[in-house]
PDB file of N, CA and C in Angstrom:
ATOM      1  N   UNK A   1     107.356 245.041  30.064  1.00  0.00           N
ATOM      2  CA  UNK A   1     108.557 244.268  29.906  1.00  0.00           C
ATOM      3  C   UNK A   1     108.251 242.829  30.268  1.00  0.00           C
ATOM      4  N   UNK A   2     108.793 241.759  29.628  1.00  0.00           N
ATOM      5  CA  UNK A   2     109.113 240.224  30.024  1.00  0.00           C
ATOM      6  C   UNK A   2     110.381 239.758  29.445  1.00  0.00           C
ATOM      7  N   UNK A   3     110.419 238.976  30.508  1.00  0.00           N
ATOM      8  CA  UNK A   3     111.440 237.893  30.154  1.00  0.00           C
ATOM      9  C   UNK A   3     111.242 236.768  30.616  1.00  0.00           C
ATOM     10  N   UNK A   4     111.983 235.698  30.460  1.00  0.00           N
ATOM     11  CA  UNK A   4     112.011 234.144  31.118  1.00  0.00           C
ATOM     12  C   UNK A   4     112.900 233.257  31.122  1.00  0.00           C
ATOM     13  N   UNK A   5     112.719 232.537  31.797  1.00  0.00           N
ATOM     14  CA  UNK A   5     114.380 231.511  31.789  1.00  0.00           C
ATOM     15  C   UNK A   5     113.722 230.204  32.120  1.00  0.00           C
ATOM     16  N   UNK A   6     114.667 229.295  31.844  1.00  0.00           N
ATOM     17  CA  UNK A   6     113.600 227.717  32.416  1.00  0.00           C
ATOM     18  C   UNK A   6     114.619 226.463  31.378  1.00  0.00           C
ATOM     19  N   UNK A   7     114.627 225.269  31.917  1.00  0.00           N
ATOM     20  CA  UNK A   7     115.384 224.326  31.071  1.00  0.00           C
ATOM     21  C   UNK A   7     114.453 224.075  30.200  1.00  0.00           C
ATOM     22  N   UNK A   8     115.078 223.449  29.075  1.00  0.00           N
ATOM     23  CA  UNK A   8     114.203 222.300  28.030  1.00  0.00           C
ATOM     24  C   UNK A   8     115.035 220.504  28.683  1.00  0.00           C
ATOM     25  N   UNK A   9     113.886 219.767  28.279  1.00  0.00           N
ATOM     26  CA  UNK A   9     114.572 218.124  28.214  1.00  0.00           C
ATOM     27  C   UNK A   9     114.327 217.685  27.385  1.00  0.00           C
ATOM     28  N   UNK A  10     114.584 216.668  26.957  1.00  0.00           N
ATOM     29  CA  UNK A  10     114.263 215.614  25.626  1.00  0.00           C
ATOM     30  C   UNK A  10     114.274 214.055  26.152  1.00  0.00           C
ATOM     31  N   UNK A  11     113.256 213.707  27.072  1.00  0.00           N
ATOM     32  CA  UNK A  11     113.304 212.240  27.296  1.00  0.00           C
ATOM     33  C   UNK A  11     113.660 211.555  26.694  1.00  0.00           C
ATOM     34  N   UNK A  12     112.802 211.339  25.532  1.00  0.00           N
ATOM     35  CA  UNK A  12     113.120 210.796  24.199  1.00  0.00           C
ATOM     36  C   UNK A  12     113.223 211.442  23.304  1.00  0.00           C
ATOM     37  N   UNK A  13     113.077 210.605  22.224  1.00  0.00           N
ATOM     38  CA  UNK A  13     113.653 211.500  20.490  1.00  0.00           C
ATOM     39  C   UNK A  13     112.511 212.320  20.384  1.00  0.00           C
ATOM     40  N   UNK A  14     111.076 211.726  20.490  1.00  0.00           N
ATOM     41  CA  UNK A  14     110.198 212.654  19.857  1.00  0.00           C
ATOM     42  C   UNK A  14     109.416 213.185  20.977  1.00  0.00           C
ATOM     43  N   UNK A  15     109.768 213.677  22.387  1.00  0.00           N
ATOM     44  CA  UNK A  15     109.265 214.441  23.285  1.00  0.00           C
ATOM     45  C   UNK A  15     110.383 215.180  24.087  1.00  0.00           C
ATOM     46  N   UNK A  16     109.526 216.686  23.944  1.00  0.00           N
ATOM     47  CA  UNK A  16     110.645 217.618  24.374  1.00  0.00           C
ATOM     48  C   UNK A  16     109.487 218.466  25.430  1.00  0.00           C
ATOM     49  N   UNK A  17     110.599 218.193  26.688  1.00  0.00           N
ATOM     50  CA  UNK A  17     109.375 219.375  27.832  1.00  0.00           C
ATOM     51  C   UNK A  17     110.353 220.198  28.212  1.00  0.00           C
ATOM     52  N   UNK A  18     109.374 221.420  28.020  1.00  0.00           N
ATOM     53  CA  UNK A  18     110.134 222.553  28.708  1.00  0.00           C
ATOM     54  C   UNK A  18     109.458 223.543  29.556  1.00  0.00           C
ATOM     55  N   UNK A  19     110.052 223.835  30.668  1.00  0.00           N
ATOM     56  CA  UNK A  19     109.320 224.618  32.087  1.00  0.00           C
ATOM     57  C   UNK A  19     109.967 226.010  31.889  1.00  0.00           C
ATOM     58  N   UNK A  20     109.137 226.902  32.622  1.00  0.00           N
ATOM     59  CA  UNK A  20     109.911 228.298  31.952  1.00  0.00           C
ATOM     60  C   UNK A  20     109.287 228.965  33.420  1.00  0.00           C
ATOM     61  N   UNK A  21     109.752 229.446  33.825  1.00  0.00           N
ATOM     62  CA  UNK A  21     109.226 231.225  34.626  1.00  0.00           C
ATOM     63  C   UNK A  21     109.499 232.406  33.930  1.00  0.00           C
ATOM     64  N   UNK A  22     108.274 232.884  33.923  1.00  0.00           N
ATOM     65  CA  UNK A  22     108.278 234.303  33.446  1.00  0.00           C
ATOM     66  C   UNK A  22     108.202 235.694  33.785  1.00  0.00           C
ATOM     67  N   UNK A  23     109.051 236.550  34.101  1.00  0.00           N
ATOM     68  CA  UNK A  23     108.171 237.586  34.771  1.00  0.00           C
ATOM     69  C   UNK A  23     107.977 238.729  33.810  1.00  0.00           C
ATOM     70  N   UNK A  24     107.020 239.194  34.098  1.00  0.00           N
ATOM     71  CA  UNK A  24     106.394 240.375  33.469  1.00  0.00           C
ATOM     72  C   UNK A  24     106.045 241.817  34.395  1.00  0.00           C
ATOM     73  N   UNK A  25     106.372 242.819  33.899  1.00  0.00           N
ATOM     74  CA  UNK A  25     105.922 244.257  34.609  1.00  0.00           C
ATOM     75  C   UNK A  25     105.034 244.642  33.823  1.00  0.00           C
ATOM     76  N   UNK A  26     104.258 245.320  34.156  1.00  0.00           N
ATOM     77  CA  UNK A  26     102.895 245.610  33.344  1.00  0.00           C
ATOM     78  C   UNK A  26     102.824 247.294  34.116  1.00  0.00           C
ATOM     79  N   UNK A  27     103.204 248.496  33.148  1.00  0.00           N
ATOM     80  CA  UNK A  27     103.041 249.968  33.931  1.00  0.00           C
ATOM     81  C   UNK A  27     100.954 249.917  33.949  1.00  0.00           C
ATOM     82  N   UNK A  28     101.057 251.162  34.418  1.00  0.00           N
ATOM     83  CA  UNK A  28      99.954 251.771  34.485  1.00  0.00           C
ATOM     84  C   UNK A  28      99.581 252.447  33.034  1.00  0.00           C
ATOM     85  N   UNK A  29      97.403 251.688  33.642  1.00  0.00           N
ATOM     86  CA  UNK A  29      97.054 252.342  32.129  1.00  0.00           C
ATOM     87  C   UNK A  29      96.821 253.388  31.870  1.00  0.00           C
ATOM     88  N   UNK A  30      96.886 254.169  31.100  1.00  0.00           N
ATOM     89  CA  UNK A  30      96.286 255.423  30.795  1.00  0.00           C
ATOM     90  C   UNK A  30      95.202 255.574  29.059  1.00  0.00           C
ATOM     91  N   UNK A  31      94.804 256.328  29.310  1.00  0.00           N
ATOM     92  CA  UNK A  31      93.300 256.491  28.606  1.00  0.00           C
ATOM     93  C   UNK A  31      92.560 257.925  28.454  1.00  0.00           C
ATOM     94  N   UNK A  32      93.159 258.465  27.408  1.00  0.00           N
ATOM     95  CA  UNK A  32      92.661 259.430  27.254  1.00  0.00           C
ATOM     96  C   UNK A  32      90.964 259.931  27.418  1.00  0.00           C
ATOM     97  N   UNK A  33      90.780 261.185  28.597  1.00  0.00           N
ATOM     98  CA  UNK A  33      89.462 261.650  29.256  1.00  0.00           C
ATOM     99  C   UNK A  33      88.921 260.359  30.304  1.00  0.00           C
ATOM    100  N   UNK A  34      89.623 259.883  30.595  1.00  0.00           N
ATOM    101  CA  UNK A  34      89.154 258.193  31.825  1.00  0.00           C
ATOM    102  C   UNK A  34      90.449 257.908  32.443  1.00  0.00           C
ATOM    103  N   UNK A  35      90.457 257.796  34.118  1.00  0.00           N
ATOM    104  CA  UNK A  35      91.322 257.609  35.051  1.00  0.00           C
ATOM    105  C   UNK A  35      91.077 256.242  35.510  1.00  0.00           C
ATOM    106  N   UNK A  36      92.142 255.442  34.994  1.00  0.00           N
ATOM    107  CA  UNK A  36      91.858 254.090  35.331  1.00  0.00           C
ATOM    108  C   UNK A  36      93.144 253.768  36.295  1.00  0.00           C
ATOM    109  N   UNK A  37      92.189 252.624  37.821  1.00  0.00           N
ATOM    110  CA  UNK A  37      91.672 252.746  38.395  1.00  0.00           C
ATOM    111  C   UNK A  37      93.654 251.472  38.586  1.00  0.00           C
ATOM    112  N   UNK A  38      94.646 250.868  37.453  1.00  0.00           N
ATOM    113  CA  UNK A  38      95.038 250.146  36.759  1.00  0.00           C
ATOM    114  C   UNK A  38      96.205 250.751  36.599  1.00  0.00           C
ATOM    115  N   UNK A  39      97.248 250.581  38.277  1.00  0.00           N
ATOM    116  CA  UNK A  39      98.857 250.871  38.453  1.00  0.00           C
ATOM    117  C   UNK A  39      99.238 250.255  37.859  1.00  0.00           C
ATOM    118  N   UNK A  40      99.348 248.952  37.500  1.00  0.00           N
ATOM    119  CA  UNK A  40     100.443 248.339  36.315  1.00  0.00           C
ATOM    120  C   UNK A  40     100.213 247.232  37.422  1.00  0.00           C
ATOM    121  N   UNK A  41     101.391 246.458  37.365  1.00  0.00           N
ATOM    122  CA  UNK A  41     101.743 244.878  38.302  1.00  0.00           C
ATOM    123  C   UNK A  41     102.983 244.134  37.769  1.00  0.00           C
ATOM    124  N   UNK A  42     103.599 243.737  39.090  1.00  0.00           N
ATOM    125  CA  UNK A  42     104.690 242.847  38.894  1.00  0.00           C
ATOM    126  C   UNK A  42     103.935 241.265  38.961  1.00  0.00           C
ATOM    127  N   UNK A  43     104.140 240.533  38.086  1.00  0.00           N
ATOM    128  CA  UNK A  43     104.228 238.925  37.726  1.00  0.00           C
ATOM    129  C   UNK A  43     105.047 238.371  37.532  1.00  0.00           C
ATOM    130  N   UNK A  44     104.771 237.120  37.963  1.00  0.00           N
ATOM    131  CA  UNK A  44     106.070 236.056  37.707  1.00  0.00           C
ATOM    132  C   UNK A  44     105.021 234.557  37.533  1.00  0.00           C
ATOM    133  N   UNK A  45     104.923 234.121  36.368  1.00  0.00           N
ATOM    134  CA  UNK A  45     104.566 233.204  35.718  1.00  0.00           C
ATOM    135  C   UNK A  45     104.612 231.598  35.489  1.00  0.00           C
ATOM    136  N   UNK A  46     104.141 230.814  35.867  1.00  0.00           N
ATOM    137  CA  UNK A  46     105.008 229.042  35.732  1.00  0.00           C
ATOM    138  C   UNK A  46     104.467 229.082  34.349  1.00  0.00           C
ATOM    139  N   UNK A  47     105.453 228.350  33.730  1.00  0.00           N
ATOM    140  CA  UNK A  47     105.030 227.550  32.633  1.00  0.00           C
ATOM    141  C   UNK A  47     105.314 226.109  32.196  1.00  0.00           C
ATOM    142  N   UNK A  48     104.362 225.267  31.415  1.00  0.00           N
ATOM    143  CA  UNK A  48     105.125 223.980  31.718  1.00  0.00           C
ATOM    144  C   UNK A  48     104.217 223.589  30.085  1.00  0.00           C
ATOM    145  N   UNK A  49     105.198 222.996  29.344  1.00  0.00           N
ATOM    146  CA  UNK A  49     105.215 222.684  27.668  1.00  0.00           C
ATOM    147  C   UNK A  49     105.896 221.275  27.378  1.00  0.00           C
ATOM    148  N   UNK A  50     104.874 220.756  26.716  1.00  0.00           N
ATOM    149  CA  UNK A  50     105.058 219.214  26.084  1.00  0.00           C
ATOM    150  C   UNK A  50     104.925 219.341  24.448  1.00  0.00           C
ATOM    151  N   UNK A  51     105.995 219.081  23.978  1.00  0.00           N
ATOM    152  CA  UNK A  51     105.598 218.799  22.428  1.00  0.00           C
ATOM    153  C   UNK A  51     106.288 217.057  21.912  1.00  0.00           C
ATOM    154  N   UNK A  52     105.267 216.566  21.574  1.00  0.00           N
ATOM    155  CA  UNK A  52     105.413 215.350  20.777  1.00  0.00           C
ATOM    156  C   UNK A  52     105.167 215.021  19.306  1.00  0.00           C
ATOM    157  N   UNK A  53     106.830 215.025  19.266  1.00  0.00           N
ATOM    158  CA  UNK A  53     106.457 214.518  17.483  1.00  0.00           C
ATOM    159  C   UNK A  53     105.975 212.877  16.956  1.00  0.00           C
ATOM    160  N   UNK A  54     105.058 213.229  16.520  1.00  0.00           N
ATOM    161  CA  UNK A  54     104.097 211.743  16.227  1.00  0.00           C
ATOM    162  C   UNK A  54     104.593 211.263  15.356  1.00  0.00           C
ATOM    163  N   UNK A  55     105.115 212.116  14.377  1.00  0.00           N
ATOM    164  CA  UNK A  55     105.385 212.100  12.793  1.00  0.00           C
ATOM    165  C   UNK A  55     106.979 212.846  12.046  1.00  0.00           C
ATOM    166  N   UNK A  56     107.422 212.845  10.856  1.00  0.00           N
ATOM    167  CA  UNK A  56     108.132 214.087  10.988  1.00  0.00           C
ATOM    168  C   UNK A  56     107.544 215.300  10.546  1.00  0.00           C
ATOM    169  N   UNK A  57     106.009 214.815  10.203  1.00  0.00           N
ATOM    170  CA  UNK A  57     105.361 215.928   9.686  1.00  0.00           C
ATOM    171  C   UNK A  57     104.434 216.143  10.606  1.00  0.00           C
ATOM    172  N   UNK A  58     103.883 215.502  11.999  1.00  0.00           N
ATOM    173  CA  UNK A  58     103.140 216.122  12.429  1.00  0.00           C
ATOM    174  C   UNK A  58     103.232 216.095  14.109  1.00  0.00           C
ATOM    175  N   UNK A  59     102.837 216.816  14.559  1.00  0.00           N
ATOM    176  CA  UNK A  59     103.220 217.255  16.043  1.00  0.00           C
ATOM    177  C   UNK A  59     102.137 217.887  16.969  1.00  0.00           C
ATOM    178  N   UNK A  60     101.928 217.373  17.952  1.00  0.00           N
ATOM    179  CA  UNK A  60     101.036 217.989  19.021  1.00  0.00           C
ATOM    180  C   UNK A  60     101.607 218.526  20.479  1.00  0.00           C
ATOM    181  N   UNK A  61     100.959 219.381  20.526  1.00  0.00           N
ATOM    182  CA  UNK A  61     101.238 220.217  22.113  1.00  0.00           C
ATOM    183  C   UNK A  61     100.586 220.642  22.969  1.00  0.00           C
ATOM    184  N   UNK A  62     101.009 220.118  23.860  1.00  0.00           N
ATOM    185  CA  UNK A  62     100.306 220.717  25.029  1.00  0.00           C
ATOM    186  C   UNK A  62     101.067 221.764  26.162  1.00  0.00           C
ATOM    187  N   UNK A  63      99.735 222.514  26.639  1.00  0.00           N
ATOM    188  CA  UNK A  63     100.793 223.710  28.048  1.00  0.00           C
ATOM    189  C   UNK A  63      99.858 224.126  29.084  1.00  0.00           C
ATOM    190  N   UNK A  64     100.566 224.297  30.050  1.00  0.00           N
ATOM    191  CA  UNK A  64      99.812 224.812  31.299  1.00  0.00           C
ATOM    192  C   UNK A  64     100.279 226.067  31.647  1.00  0.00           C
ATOM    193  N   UNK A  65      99.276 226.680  31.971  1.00  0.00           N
ATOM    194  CA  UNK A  65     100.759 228.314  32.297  1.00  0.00           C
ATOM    195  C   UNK A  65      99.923 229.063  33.818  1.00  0.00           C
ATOM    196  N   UNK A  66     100.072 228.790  35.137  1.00  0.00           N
ATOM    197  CA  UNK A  66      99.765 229.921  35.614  1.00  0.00           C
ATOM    198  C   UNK A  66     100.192 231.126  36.521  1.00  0.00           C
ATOM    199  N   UNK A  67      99.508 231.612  37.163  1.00  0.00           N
ATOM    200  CA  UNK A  67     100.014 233.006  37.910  1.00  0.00           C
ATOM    201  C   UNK A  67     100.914 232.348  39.336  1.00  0.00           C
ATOM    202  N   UNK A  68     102.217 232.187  39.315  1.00  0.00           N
ATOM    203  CA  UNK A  68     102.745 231.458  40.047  1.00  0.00           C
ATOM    204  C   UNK A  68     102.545 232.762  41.950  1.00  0.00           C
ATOM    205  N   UNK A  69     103.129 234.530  41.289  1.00  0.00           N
ATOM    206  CA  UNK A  69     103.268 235.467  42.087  1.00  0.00           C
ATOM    207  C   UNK A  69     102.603 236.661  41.230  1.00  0.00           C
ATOM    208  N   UNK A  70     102.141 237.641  42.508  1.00  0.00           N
ATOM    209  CA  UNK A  70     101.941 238.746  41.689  1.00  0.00           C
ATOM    210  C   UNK A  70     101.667 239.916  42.589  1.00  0.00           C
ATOM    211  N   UNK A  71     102.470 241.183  42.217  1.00  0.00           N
ATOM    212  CA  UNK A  71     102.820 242.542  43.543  1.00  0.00           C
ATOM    213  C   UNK A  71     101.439 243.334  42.956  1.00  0.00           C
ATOM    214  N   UNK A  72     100.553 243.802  43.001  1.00  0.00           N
ATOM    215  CA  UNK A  72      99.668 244.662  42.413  1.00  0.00           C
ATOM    216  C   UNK A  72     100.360 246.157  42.979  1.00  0.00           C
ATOM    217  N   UNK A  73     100.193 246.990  41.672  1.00  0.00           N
ATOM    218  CA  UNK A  73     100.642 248.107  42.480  1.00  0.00           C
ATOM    219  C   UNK A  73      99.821 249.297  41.941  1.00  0.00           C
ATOM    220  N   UNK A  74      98.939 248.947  42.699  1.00  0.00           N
ATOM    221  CA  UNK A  74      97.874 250.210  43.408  1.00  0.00           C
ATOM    222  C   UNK A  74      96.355 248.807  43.493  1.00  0.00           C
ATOM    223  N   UNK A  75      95.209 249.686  42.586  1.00  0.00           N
ATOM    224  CA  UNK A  75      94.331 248.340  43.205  1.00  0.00           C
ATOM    225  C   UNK A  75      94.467 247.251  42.653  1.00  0.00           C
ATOM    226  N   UNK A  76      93.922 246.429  43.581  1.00  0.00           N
ATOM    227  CA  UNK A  76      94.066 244.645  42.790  1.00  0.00           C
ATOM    228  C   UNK A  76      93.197 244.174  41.892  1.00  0.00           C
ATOM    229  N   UNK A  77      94.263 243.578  41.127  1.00  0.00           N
ATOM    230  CA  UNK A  77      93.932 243.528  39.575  1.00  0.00           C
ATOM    231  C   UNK A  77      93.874 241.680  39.776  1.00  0.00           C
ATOM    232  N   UNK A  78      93.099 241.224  38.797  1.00  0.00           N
ATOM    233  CA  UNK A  78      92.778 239.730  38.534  1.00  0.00           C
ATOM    234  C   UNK A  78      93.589 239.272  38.540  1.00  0.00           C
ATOM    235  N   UNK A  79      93.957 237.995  39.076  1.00  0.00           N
ATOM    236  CA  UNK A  79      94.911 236.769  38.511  1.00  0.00           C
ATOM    237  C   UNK A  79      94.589 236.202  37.698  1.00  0.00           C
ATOM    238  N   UNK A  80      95.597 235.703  37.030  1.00  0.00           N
ATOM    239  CA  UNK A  80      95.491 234.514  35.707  1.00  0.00           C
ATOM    240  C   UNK A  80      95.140 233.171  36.709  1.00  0.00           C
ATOM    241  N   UNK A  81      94.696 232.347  36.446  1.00  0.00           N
ATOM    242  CA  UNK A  81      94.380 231.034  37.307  1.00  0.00           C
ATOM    243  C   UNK A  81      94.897 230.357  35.816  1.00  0.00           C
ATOM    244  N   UNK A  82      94.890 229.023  35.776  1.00  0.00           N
ATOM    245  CA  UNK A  82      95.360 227.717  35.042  1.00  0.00           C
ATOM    246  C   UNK A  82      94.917 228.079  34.045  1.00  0.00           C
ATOM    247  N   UNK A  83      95.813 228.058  32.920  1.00  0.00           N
ATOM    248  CA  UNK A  83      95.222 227.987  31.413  1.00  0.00           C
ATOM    249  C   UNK A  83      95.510 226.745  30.818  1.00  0.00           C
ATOM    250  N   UNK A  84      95.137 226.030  30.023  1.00  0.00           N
ATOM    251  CA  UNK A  84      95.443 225.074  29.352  1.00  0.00           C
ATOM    252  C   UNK A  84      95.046 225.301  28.194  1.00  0.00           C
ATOM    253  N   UNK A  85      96.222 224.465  27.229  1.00  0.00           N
ATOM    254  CA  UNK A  85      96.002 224.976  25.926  1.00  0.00           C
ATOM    255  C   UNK A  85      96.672 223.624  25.375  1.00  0.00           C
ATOM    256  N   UNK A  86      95.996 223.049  24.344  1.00  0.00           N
ATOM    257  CA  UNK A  86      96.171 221.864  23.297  1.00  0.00           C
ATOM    258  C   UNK A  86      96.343 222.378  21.861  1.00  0.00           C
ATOM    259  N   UNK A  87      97.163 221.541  20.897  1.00  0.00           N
ATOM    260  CA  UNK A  87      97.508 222.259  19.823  1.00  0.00           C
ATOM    261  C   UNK A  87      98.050 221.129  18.921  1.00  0.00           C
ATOM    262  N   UNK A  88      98.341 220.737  17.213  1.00  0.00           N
ATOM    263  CA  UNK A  88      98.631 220.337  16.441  1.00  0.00           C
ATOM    264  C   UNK A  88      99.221 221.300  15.319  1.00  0.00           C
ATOM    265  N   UNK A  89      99.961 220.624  14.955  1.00  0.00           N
ATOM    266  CA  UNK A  89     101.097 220.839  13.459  1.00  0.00           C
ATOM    267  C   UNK A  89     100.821 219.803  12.338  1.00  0.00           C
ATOM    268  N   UNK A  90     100.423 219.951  11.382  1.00  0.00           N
ATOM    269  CA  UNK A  90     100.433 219.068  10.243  1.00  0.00           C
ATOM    270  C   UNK A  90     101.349 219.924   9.208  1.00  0.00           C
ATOM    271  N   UNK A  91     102.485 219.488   8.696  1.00  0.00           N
ATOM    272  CA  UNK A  91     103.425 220.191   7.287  1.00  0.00           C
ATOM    273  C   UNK A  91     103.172 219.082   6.089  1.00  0.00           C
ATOM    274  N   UNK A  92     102.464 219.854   5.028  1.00  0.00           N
ATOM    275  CA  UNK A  92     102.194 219.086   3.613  1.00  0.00           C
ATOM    276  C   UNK A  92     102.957 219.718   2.673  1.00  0.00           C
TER     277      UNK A  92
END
């Protein structure tokens, strides 16, 4: 399961940021003939999103997203650390 909630802004006309928290439940895996080792986990997520329209046809974005909390439930499972991610839109 996820969900999220978080404002958007619009400084200006052609930049819109929006912050989000997310949380996610993640059950336990299962795997047929293999006992993994992988209760599931409660998360809760930051997120933080810039999109700037350069153009009306073209647009770039940027985002940061990381593991703000997280309950492991059974053994401990990895955190997400900082992702960053860059991106463009061109419409012809």
């Amino acid at each position: 399961m996820d969900g999220g909630l978080g404002p958007s802004f619009r400084p200006i006309k052609a930049l819109q940021l929006l912050a989000l928290v997310e949380g996610i439940y993640e059950g336990a895996e299962q795997w047929a003939q293999w006992e993994s080792q992988n209760q599931g986990r409660i998360t809760a997520v930051a997120d933080f999103t810039a999109i700037w329209s350069l153009r009306e046809d073209t647009v770039l974005q940027a985002q940061a997203r990381t593991t703000a909390w997280q309950r492991d439930l059974g053994k401990e499972l990895i955190r997400q650390g900082l992702i960053v991610t860059l991106g463009g839109s061109q419409t012809f």
